[in-house]
Protein backbone atom coordinates (compact mmCIF):
# COMPACT_ATOMS: atom_id res chain seq x y z
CA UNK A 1 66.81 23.56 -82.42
CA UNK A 2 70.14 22.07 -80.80
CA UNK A 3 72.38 23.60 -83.89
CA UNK A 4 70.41 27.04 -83.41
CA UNK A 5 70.94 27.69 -80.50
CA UNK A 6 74.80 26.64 -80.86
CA UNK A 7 75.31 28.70 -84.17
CA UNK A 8 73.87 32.22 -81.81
CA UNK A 9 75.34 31.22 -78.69
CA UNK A 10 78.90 31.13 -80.81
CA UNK A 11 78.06 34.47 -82.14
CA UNK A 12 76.72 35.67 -78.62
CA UNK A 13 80.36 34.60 -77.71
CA UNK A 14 82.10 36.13 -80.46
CA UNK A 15 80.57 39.27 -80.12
CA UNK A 16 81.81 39.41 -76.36
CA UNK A 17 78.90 38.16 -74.80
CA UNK A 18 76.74 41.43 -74.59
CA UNK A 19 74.03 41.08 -71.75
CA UNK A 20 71.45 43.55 -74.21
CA UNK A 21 70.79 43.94 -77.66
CA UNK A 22 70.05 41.81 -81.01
CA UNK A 23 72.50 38.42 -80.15
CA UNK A 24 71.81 38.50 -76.59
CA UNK A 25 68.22 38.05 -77.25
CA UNK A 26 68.97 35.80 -80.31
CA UNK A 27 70.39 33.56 -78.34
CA UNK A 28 68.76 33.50 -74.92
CA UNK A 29 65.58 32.63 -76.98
CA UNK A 30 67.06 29.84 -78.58
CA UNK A 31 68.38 28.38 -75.74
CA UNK A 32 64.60 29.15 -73.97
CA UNK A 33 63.38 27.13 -77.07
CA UNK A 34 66.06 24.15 -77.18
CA UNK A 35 65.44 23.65 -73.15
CA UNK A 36 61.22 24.08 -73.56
CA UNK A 37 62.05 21.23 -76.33
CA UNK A 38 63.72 18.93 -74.50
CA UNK A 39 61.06 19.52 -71.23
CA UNK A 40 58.55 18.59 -73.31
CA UNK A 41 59.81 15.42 -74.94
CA UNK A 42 60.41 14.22 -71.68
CA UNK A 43 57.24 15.18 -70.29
CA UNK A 44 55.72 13.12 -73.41
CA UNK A 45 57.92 10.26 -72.86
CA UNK A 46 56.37 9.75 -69.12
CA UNK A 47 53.09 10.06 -70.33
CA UNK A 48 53.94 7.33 -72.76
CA UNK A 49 54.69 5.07 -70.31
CA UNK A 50 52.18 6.35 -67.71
CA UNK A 51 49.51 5.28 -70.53
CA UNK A 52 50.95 2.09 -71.45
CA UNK A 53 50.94 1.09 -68.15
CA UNK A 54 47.55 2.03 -67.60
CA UNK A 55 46.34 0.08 -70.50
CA UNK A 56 48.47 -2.92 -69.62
CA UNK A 57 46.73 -2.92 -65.85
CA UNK A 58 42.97 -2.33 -67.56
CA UNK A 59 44.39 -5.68 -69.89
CA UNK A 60 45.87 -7.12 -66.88
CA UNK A 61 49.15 -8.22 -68.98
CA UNK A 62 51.58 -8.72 -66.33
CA UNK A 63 54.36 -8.89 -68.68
CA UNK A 64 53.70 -5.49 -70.19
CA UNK A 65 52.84 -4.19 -66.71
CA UNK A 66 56.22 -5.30 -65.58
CA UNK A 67 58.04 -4.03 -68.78
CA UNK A 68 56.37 -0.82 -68.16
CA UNK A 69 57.26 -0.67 -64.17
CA UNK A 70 60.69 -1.24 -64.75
CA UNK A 71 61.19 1.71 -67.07
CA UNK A 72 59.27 4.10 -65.06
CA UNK A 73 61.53 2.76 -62.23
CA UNK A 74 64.86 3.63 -64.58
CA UNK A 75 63.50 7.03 -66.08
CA UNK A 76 63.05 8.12 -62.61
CA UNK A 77 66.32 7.56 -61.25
CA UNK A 78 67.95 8.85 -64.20
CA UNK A 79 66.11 12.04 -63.19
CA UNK A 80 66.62 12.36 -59.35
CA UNK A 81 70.63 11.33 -60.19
């Protein structure tokens, strides 16, 4: 998805970046794509560790609780910097 939406934005580019027609479309829609992509893995990432975290509190394993904590902790202010 990253080298798609590249490869139109290039031609987009080359073309003289038209705001209507075939490229313009081509390539806002792969960017729409790339970025919907990348919301999504991160959106599955949290809810990774929002589960494991869950499961290690139901287990009570502090260690994994901990482990779990502190990357929450690091994912979030990778996201608020």
């Amino acid at each position: 998805m990253k080298q798609a939406s590249i490869d139109s934005n290039k031609l987009w580019k080359a073309a003289g970046k038209p705001r209507s027609g075939p490229l313009f479309t081509k390539s806002q829609s792969c960017r729409a794509n790339y970025c919907k992509r990348l919301k999504d893995e991160r959106t599955a990432e949290t809810l990774s560790y929002t589960n494991e975290l869950h499961e290690a509190l139901l287990t009570k394993n502090c260690k994994t609780f901990s482990k779990c904590w502190r990357t929450i902790l690091n994912v979030h202010k990778w996201m608020v910097a």
